[in-house]
N, C-alpha and C. Protein backbone atom coordinates (compact mmCIF):
# COMPACT_ATOMS: atom_id res chain seq x y z
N UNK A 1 -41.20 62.58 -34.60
CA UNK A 1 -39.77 62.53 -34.69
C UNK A 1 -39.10 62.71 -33.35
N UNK A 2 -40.07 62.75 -32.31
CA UNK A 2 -39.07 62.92 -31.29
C UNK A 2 -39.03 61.92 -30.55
N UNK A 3 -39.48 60.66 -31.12
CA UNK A 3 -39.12 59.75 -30.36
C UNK A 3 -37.76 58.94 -30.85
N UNK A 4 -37.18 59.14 -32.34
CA UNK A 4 -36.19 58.90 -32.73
C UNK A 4 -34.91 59.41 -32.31
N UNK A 5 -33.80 58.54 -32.15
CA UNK A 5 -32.66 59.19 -31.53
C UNK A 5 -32.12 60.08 -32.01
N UNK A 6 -31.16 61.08 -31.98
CA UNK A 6 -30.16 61.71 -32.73
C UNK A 6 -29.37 60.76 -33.38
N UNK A 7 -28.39 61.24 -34.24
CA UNK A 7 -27.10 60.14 -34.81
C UNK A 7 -26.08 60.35 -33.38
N UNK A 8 -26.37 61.56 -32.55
CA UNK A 8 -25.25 61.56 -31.70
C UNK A 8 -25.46 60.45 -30.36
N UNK A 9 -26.61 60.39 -30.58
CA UNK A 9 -27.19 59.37 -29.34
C UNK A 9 -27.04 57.68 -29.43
N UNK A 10 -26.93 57.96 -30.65
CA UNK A 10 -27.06 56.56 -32.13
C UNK A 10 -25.51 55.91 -31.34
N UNK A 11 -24.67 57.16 -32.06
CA UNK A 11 -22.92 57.11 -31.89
C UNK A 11 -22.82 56.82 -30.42
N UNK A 12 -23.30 57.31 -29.30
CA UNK A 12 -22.94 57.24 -27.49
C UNK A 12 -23.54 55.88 -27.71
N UNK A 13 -24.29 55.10 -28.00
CA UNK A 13 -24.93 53.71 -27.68
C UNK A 13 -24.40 52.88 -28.26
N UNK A 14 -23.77 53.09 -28.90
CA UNK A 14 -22.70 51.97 -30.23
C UNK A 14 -21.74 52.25 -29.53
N UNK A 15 -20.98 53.50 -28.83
CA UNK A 15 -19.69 53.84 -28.05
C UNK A 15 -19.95 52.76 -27.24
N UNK A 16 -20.82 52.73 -26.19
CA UNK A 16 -21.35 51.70 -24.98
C UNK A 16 -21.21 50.64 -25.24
N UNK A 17 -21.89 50.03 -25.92
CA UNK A 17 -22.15 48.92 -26.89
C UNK A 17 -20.45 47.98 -26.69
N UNK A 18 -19.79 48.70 -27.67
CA UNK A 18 -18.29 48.48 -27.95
C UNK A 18 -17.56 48.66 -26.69
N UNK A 19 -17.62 49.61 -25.96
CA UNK A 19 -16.76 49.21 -24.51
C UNK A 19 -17.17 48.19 -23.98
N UNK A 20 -18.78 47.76 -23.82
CA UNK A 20 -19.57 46.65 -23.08
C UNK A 20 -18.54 45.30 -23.70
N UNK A 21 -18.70 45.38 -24.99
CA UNK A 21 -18.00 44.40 -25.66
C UNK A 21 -16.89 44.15 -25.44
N UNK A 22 -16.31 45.16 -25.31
CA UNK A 22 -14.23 44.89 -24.81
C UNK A 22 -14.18 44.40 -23.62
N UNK A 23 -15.02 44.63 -22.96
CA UNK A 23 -15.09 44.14 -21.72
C UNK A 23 -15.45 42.45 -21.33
N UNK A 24 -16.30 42.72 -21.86
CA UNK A 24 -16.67 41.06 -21.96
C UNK A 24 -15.56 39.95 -22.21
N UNK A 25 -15.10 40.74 -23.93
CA UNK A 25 -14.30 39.91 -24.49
C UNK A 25 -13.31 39.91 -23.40
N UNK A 26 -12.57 40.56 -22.61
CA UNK A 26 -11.34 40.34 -21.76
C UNK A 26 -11.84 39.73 -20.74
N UNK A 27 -13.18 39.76 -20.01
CA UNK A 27 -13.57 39.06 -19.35
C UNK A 27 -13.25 37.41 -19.87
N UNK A 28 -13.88 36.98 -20.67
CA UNK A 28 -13.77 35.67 -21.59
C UNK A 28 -12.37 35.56 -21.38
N UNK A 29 -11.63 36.18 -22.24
CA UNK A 29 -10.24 36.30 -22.32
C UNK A 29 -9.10 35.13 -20.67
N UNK A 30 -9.79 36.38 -19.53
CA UNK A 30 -9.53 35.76 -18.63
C UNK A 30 -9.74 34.42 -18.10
N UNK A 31 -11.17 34.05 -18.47
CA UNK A 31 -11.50 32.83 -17.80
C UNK A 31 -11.02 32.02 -18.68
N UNK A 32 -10.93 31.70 -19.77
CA UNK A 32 -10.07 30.92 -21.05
C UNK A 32 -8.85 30.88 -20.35
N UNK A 33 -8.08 31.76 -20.13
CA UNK A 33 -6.76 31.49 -19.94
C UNK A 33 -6.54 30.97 -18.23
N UNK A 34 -8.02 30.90 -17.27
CA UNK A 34 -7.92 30.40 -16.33
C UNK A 34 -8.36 28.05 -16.53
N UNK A 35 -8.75 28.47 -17.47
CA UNK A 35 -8.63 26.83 -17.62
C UNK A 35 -7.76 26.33 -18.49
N UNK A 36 -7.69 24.52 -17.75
CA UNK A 36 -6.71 23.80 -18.87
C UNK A 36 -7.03 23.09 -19.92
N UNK A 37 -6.11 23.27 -20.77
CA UNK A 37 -6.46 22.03 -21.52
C UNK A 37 -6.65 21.07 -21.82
N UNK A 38 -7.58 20.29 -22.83
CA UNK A 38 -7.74 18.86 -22.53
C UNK A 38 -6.36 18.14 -22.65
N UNK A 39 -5.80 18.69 -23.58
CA UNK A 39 -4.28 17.69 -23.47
C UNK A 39 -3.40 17.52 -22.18
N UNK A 40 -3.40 18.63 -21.51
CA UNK A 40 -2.60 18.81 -20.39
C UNK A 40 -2.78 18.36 -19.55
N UNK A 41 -4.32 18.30 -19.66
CA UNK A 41 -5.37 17.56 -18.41
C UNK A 41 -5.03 15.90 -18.72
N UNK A 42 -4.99 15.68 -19.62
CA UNK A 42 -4.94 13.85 -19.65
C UNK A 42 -3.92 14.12 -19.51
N UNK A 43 -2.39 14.45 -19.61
CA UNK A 43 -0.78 14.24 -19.58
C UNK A 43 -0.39 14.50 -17.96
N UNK A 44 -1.86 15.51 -17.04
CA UNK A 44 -1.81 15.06 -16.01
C UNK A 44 -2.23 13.95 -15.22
N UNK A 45 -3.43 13.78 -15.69
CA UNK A 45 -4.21 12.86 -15.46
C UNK A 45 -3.37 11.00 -15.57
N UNK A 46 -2.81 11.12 -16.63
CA UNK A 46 -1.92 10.33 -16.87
C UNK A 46 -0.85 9.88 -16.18
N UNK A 47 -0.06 10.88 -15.95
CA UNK A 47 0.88 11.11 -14.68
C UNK A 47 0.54 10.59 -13.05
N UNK A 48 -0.54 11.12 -12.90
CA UNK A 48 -1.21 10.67 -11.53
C UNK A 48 -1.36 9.37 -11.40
N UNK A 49 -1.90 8.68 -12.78
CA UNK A 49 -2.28 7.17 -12.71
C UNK A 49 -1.47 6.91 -12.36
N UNK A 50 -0.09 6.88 -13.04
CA UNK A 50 1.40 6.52 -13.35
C UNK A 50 1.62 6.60 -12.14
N UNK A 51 1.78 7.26 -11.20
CA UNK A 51 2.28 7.22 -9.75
C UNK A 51 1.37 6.89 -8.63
N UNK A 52 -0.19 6.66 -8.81
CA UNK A 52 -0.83 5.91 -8.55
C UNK A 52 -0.15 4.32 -8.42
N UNK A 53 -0.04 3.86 -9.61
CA UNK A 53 -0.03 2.98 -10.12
C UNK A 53 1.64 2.68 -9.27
N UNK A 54 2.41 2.66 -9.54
CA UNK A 54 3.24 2.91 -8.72
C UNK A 54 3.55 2.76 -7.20
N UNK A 55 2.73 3.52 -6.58
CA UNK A 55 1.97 3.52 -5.36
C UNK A 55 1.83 1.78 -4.58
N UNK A 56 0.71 1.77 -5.56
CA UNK A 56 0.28 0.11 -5.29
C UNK A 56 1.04 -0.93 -5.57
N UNK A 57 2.26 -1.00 -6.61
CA UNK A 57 3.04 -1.81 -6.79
C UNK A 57 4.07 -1.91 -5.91
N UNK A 58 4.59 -0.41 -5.60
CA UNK A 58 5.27 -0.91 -3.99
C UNK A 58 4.77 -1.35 -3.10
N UNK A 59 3.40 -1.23 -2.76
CA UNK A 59 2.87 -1.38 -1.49
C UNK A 59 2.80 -3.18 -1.79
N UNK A 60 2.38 -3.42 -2.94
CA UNK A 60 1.92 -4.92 -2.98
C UNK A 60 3.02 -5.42 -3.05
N UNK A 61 4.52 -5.07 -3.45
CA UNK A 61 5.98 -5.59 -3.31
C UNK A 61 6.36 -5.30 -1.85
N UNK A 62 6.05 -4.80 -1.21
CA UNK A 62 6.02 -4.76 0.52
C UNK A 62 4.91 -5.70 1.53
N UNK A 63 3.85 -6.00 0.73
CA UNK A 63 3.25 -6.49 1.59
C UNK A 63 3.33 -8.33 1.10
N UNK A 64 3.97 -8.70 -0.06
CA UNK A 64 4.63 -9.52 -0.38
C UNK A 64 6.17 -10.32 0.41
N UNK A 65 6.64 -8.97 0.65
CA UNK A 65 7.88 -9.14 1.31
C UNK A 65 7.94 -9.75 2.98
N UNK A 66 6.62 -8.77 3.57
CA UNK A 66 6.34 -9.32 4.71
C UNK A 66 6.05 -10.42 5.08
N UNK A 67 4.87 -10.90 3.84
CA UNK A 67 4.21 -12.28 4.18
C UNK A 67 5.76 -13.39 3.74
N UNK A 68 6.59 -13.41 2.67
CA UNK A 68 7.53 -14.03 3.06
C UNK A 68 8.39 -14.43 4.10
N UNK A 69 8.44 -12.79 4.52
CA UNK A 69 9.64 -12.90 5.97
C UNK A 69 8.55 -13.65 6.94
N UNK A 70 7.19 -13.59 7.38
CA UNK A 70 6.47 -14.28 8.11
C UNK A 70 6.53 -16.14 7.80
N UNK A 71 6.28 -16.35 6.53
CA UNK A 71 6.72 -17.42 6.35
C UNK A 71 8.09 -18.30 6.90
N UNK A 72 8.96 -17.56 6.34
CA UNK A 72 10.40 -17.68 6.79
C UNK A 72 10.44 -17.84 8.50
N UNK A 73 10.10 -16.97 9.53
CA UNK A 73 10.02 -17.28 10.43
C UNK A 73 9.62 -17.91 10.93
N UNK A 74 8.27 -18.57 10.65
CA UNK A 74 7.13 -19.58 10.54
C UNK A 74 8.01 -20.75 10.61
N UNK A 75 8.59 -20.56 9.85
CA UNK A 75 9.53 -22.18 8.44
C UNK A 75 10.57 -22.38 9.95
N UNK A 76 11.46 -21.47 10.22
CA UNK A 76 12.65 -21.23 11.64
C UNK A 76 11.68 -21.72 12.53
N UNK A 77 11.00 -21.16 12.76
CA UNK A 77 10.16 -21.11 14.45
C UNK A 77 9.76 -23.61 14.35
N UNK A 78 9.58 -23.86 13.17
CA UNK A 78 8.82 -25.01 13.04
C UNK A 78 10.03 -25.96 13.12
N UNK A 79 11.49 -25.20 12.56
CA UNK A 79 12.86 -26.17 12.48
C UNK A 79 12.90 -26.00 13.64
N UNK A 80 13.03 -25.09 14.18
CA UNK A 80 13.59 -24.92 15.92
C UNK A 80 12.85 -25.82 16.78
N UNK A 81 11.79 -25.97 16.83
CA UNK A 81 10.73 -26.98 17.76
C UNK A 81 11.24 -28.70 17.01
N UNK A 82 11.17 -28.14 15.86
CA UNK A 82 11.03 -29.81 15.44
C UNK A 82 13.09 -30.70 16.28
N UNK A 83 13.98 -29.61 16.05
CA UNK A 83 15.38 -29.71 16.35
C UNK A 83 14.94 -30.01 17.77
N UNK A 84 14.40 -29.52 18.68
CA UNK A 84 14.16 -29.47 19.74
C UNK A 84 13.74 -31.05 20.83
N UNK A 85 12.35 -31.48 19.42
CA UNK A 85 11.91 -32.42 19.86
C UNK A 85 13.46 -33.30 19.37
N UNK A 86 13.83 -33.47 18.38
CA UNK A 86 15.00 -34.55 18.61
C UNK A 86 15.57 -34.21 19.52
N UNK A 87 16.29 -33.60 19.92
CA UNK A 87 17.28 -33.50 20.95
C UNK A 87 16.38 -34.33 22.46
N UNK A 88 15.05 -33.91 22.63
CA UNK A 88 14.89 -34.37 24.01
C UNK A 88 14.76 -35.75 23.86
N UNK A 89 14.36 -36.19 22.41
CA UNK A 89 14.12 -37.70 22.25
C UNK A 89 15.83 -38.33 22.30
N UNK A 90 16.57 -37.57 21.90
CA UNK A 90 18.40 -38.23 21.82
C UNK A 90 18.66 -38.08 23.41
N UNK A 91 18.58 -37.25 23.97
CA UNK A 91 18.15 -36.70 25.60
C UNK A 91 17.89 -38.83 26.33
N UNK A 92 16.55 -38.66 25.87
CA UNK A 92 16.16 -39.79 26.59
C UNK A 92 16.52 -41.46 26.34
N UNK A 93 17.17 -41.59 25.05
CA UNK A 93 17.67 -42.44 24.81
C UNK A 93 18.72 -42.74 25.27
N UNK A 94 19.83 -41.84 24.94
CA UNK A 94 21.39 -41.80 25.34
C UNK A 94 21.59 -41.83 26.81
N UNK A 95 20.37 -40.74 27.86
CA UNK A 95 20.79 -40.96 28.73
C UNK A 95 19.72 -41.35 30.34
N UNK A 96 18.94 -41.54 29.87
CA UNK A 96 17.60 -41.53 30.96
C UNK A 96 17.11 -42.78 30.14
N UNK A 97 16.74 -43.18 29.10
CA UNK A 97 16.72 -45.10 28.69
C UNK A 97 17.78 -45.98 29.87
N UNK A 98 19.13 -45.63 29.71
CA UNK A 98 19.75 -46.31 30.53
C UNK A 98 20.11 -46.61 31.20
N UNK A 99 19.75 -45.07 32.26
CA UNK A 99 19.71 -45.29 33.94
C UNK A 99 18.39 -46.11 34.08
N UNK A 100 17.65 -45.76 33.40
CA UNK A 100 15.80 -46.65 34.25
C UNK A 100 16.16 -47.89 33.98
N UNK A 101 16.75 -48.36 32.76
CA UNK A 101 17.37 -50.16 32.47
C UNK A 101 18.27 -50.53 33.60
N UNK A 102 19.16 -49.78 34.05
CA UNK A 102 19.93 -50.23 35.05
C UNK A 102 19.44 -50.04 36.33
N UNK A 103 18.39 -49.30 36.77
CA UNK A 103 17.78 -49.36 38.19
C UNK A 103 16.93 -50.25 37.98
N UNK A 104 16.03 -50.69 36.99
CA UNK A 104 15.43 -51.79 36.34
C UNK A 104 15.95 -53.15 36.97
N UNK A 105 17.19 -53.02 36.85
CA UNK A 105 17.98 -54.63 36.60
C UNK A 105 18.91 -54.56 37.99
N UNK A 106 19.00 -53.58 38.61
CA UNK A 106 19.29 -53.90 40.47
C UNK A 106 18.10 -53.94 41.13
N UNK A 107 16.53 -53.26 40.39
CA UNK A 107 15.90 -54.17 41.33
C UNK A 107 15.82 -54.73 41.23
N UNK A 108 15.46 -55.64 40.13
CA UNK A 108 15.27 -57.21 39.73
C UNK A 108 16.38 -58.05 40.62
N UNK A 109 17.51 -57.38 40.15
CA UNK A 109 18.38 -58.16 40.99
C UNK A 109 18.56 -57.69 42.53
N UNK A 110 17.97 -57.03 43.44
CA UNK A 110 18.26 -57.11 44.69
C UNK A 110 16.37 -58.02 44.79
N UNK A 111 15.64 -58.03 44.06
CA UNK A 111 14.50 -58.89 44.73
C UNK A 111 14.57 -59.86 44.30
N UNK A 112 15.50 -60.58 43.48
CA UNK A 112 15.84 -61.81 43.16
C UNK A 112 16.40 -62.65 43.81
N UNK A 113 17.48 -61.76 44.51
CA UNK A 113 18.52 -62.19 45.36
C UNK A 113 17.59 -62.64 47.34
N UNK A 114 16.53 -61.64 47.38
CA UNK A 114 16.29 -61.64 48.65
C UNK A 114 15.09 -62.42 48.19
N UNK A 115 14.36 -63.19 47.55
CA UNK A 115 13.31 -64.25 47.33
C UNK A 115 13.97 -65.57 47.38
C-alpha cells in the first residue's frame, strides 16, 4: 500500500492536471483568436485581386494611350514630310522650271544668233 497515492495526492494531481488544462485552453484560446478566417481571408483575398486587377487595367489603358499618341505623331511627323515634299516640288515648278526654260532659250538664242 505504499506505493498507492493518498486521496490528498490524488486531489494535488487533478489540481495540476486542471490548471495545466486552463492553461492550455487560453493558450489555444490565444492562437485561435490570432488567426483569420476563411471568410475574411477570401473577402481579402478578393479585394486584392480587385485592385490587382485594376492595377493592370490602368496600366494597359496607359500603355494604349501612348502607343496612340506615338501613332498620332508618327501620322504628323509623315503629313509634315509628305506637305514638305509638295511644297519643294511647287518650289520647282513655279519657280526654278522657269528660270532654267528661260536661260535655256537665251542660250539657244545667243548661239543661234552667233552661228
Amino acid at each position: 500500500m505504499a506505493d498507492e497515492p493518498t486521496l490528498g495526492e490524488v486531489v494535488r494531481r487533478l489540481e495540476a492536471i486542471h490548471v495545466d488544462l486552463k492553461e492550455d485552453l487560453r493558450e489555444y484560446g490565444a492562437r485561435l483568436d490570432k488567426k483569420v478566417s476563411v471568410e475574411r481571408y477570401e473577402l481579402e483575398r478578393r479585394a486584392a485581386d480587385d485592385v490587382h486587377r485594376q492595377v493592370i487595367e490602368r496600366v494597359a489603358a496607359i500603355e494604349a494611350e501612348r502607343q496612340q499618341e506615338k501613332r498620332d505623331i508618327e501620322q504628323e511627323r509623315r503629313k509634315t514630310e509628305d506637305q514638305r515634299r509638295a511644297d519643294r516640288r511647287l518650289v520647282f515648278a513655279a519657280l526654278i522650271a522657269p528660270v532654267l526654260i528661260l536661260l535655256l532659250q537665251a542660250y539657244l538664242a545667243a548661239r543661234g544668233a552667233g552661228a
